[in-house]
Protein backbone atom coordinates (compact mmCIF):
# COMPACT_ATOMS: atom_id res chain seq x y z
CA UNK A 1 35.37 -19.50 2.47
CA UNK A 2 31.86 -20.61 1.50
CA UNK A 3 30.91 -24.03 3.55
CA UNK A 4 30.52 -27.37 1.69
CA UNK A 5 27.44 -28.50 1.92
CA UNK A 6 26.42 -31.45 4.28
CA UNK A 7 26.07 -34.80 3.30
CA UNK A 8 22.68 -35.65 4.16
CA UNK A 9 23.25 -39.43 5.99
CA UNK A 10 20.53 -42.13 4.55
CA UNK A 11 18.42 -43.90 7.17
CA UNK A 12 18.76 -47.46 6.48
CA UNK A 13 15.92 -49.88 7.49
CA UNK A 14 14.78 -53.70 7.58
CA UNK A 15 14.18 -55.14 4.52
CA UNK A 16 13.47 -58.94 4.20
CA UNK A 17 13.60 -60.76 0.42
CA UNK A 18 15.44 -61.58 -2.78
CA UNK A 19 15.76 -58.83 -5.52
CA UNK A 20 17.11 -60.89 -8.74
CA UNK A 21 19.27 -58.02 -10.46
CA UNK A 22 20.49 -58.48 -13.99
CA UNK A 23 24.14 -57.35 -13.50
CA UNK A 24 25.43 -55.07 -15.98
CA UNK A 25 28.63 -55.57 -17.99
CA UNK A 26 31.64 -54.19 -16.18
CA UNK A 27 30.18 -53.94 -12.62
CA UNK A 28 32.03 -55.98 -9.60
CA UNK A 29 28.96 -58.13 -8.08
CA UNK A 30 29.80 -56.24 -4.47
CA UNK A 31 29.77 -52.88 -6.35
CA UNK A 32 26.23 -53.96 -7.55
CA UNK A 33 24.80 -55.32 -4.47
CA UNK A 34 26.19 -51.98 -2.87
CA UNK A 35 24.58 -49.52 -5.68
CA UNK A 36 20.77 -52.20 -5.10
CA UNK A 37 21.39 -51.66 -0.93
CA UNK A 38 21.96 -48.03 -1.46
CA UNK A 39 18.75 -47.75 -3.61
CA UNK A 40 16.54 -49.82 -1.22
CA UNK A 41 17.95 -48.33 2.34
CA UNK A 42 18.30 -51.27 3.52
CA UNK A 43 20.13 -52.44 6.53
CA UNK A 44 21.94 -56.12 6.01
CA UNK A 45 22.38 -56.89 2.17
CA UNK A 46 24.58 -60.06 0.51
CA UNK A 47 24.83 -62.03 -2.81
CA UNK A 48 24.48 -65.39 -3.67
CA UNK A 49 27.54 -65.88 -5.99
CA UNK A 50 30.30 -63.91 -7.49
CA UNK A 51 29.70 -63.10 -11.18
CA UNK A 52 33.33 -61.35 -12.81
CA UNK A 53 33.28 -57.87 -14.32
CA UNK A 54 32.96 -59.35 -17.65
CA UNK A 55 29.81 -61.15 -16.56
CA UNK A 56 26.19 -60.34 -17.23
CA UNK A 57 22.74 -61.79 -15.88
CA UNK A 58 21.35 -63.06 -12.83
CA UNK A 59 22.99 -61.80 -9.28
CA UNK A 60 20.45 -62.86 -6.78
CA UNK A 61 20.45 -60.35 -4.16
CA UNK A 62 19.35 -61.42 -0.23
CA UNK A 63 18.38 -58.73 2.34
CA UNK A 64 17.52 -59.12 5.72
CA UNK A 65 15.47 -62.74 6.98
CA UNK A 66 16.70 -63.65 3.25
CA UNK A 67 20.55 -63.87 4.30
CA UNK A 68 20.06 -67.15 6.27
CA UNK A 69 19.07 -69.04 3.17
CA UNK A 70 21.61 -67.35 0.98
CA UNK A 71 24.03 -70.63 0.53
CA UNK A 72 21.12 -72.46 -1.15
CA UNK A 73 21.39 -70.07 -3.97
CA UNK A 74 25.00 -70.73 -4.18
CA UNK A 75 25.28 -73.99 -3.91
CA UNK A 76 22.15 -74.69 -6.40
CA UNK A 77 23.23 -76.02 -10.25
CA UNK A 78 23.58 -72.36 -12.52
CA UNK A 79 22.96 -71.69 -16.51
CA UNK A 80 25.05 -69.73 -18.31
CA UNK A 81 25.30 -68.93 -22.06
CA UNK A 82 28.86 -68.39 -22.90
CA UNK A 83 30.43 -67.33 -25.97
CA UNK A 84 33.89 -68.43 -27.15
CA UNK A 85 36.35 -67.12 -29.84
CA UNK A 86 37.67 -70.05 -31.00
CA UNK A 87 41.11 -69.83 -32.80
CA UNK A 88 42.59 -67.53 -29.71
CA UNK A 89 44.23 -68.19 -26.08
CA UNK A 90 44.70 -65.62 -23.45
CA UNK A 91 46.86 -64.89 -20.49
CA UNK A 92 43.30 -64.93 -18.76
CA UNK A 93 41.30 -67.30 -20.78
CA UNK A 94 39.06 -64.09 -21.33
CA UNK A 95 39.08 -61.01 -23.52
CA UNK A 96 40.79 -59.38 -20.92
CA UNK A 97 43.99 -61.12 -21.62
CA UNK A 98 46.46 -60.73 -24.28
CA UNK A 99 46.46 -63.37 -27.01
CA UNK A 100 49.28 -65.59 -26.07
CA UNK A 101 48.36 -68.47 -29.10
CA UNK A 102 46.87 -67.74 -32.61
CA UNK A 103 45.52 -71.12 -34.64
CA UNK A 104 43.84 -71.92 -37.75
CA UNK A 105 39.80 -72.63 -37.29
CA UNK A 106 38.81 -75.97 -39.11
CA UNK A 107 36.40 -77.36 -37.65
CA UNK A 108 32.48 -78.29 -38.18
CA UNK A 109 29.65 -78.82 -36.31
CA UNK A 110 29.72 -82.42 -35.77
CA UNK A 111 33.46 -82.00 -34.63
CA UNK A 112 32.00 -79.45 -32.15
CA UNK A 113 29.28 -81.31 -30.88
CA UNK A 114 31.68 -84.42 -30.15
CA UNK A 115 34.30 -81.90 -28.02
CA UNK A 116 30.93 -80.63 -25.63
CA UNK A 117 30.37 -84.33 -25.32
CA UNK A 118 33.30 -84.86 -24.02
CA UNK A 119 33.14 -82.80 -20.58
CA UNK A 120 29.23 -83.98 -19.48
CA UNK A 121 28.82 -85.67 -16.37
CA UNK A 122 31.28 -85.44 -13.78
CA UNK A 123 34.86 -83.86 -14.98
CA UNK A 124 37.99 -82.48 -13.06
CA UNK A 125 38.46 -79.16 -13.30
CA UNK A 126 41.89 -76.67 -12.35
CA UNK A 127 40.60 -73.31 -11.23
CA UNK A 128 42.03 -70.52 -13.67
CA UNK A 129 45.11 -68.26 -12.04
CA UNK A 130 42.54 -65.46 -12.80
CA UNK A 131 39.58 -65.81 -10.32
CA UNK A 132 38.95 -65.08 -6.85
CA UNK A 133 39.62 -68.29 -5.21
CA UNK A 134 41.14 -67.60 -2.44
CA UNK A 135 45.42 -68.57 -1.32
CA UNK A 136 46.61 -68.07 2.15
CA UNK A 137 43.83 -64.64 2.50
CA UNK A 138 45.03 -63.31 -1.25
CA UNK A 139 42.95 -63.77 -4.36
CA UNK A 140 44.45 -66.35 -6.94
CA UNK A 141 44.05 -63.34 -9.70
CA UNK A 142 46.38 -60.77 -7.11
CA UNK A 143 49.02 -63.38 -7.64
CA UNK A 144 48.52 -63.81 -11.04
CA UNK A 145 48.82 -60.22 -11.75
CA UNK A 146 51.79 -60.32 -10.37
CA UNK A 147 53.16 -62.94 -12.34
CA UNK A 148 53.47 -65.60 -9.70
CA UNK A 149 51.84 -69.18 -10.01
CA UNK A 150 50.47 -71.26 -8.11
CA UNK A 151 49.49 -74.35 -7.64
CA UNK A 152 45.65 -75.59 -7.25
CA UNK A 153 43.83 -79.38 -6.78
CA UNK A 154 41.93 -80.20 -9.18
CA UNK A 155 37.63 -79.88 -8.44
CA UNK A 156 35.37 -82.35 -9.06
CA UNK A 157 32.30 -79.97 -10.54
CA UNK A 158 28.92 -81.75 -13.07
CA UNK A 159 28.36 -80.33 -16.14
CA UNK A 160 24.59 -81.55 -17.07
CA UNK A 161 24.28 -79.96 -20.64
CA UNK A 162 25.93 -78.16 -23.34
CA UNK A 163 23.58 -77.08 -25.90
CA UNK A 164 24.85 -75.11 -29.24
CA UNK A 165 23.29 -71.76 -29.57
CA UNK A 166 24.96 -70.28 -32.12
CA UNK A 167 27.91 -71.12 -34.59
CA UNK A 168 29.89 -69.22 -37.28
CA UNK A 169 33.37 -69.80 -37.62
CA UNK A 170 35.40 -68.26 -34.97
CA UNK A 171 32.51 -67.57 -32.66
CA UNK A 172 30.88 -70.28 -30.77
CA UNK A 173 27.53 -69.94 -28.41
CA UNK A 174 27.02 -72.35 -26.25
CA UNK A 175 24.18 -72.81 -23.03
CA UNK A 176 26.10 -75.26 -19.80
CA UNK A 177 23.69 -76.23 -17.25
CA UNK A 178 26.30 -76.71 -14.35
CA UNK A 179 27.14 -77.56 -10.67
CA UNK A 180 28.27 -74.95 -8.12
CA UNK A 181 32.10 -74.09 -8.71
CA UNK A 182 31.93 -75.18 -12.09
CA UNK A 183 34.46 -72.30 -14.08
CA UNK A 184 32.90 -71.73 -17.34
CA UNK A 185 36.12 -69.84 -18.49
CA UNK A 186 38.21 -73.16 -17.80
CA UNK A 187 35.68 -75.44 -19.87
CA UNK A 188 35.57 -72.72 -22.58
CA UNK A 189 39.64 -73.21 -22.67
CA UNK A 190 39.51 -77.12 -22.65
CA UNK A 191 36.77 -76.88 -25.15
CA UNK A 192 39.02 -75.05 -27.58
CA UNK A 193 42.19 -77.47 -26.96
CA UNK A 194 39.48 -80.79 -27.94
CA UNK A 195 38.72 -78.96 -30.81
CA UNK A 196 42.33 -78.53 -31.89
CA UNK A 197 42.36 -74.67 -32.07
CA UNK A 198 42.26 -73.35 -28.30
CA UNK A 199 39.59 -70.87 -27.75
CA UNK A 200 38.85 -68.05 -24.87
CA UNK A 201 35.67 -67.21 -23.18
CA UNK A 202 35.01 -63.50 -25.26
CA UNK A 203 31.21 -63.34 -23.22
CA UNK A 204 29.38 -64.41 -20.14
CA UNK A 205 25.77 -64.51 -19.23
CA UNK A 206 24.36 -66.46 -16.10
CA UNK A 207 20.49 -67.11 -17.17
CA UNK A 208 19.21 -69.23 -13.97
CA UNK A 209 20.34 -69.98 -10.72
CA UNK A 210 18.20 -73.40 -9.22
CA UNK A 211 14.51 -72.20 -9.85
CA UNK A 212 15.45 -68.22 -10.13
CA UNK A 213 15.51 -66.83 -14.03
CA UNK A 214 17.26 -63.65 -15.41
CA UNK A 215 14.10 -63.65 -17.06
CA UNK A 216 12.27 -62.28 -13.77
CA UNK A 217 15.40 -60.02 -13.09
CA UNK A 218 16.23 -56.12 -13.07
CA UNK A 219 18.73 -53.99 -13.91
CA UNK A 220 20.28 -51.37 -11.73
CA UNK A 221 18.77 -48.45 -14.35
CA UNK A 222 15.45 -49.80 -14.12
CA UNK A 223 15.58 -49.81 -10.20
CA UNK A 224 16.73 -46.39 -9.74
CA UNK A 225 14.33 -44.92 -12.42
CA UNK A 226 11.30 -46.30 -9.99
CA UNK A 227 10.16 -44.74 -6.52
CA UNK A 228 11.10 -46.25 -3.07
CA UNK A 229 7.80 -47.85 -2.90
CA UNK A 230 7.92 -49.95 -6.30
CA UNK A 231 11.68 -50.81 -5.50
CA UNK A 232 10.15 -52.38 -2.41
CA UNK A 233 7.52 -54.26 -4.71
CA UNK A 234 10.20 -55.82 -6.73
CA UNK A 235 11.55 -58.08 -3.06
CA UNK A 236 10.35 -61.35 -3.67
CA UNK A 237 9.69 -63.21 -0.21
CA UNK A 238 12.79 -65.00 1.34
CA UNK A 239 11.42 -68.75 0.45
CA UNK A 240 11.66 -68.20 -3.29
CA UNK A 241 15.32 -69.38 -2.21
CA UNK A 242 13.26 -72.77 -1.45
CA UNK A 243 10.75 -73.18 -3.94
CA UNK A 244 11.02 -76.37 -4.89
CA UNK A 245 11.39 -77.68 -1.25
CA UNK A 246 8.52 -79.66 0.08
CA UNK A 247 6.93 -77.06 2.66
CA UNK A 248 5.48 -78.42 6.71
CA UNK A 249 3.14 -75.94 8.66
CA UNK A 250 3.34 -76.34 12.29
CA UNK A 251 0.21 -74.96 14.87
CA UNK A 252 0.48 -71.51 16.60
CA UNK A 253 1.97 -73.83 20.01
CA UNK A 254 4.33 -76.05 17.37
CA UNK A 255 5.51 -73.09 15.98
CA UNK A 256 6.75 -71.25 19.12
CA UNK A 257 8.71 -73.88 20.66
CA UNK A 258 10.31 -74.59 17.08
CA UNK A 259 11.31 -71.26 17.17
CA UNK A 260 12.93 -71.79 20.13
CA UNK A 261 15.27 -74.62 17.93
CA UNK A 262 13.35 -77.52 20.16
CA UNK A 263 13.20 -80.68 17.51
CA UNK A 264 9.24 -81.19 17.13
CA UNK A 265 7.60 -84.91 16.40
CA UNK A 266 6.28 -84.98 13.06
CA UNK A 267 3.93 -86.93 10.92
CA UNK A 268 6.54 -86.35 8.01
CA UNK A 269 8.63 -88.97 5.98
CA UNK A 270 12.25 -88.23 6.54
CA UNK A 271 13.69 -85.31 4.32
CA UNK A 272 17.03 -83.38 3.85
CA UNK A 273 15.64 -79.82 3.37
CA UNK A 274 12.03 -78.40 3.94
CA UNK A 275 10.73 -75.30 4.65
CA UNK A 276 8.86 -75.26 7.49
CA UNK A 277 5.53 -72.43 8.27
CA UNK A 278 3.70 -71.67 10.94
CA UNK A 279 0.31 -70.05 11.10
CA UNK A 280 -0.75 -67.82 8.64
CA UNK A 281 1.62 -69.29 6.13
CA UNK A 282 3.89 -67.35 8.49
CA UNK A 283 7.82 -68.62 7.41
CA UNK A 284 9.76 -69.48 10.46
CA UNK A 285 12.99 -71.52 8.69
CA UNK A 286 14.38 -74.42 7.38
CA UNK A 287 14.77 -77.77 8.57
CA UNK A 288 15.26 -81.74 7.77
CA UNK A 289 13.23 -84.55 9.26
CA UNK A 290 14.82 -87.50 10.49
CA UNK A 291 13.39 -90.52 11.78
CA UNK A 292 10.13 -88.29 12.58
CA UNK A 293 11.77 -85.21 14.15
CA UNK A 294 11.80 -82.05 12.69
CA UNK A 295 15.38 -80.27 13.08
CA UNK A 296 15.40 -76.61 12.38
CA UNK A 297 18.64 -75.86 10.46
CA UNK A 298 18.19 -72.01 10.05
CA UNK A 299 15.62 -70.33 12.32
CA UNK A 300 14.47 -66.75 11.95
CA UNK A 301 13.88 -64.33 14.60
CA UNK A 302 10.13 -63.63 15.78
CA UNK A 303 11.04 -59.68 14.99
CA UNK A 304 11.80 -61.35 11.24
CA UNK A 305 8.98 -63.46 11.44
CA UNK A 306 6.85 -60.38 12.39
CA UNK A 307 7.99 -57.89 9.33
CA UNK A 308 7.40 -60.91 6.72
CA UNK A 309 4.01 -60.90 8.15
CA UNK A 310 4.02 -57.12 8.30
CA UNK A 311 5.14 -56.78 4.76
């Protein structure tokens, strides 16, 4: 018998940064931060927020140092533009779903406008049966699948805007700005029941996540048609995650003992998040200042600290 040939193990290595990937259509956001890791050879990968199969845009990806700073992606306000086919309701609130509800569309744009209006500021929302949230270790959409219900608390999420894109007759675009945990499928549903004629979310596309854009993003294609050295290029550094935090350099001596999670004195007024530097504009973590003292919150490592200055 002639020998299958041997699967040539990759060698992974440290990577440290945030690749903004415009997720395809039809891609899990773990099978796309898998497929980007795979690419890059990189050792310790993770995203910053689950976008659904049916979802497009902006997954930011964190590798390495960029990990510890992850949860200020996902808990920054998110953009989406959404489009709904108005007239229809789902098993799913989606496309996916079959069409459980079929009603006459008369409505205009003034009527539309006034429904949007409705859900800014701060609203209540009831996560769908469909999405991953999770009940006793099982995601909600396992149960739903297999018919079971169940029950979930209402959320308190913000929605800041909802600006009209695009209108004609059954197919309405719309752009939320939005809190964390805000489901857009959910306000696409209760947007369609204001208007009198139910609606489903047919399209999804997340354009900005706190101050990353889809605009600065890449697709999967893109990445694999480059070499290993441009794919490396394309890492932006790990405090893009905290651009618009107020930044504190510490001395060479400062910067040590921080390291070491000590609280420093600092001429600083008190703040909730900064990112804090030491020599060489050399990132060491994150921190708040209270009352004078600075108080690391997420440190890195001096071998992380060394390949962001090696980089």
């Amino acid at each position: 018998m002639e020998a299958k040939p041997q699967r040539v193990k990759q060698v992974r290595r440290a990577l440290h940064g945030v690749l903004l990937l415009d997720k395809p259509l039809g891609l899990s956001s773990n099978n796309a931060l898998q497929k980007a890791k795979w690419l890059l050879r990189a050792e310790k990968a993770g995203h910053t927020g689950t976008l659904d199969p049916l979802a497009t845009g902006l997954l930011p990806l964190c590798f390495g140092a960029a990990t510890k700073f992850s949860q200020v992606s996902l808990d920054a306000d998110k953009v989406y533009e959404a489009t709904l086919r108005l007239g229809e309701r789902t098993s799913t609130g989606d496309a996916e779903g079959d069409v459980l509800q079929t009603r006459a569309v008369a409505v205009d744009r003034s009527m539309i406008e006034a429904a949007c209006a409705q859900f800014l500021g701060e609203i209540e929302q009831v996560p769908p049966m469909h999405s991953a949230l999770k009940h006793e270790g099982r995601a909600l959409y396992e149960y739903a699948r297999e018919g079971v219900e169940i029950e979930r608390k209402p959320r308190r999420v913000t929605i800041h805007s909802i600006d009209i894109l695009d209108w004609q007759h059954e197919k309405l675009r719309i752009a939320v700005r939005c809190s964390k945990g805000t489901y857009i499928r959910t306000l696409a549903e209760d947007i369609g029941e204001r208007l009198g004629c139910g609606a489903h979310l047919s399209g999804l596309r997340r354009t900005a996540s706190g101050p990353l854009s889809v605009d600065d993003a890449i697709s999967l294609d893109a990445l694999a048609a480059m070499t290993e050295a441009e794919r490396e290029a394309m890492l932006r550094p790990p405090d893009s995650l905290l651009a618009d935090w107020p930044a504190l350099s510490l001395p060479a001596d400062e910067a040590a003992r921080f390291l070491t999670g000590l609280r420093r004195r600092v001429k600083s007024a008190d703040a909730p998040q900064v990112r804090v530097y030491g020599p060489d504009r050399a990132l060491l973590g994150s921190a708040h200042v209270t009352n004078g003292e600075l108080i690391a919150d997420r440190l890195l490592s001096p071998q992380e600290v060394q390949g962001l200055q090696a980089a």
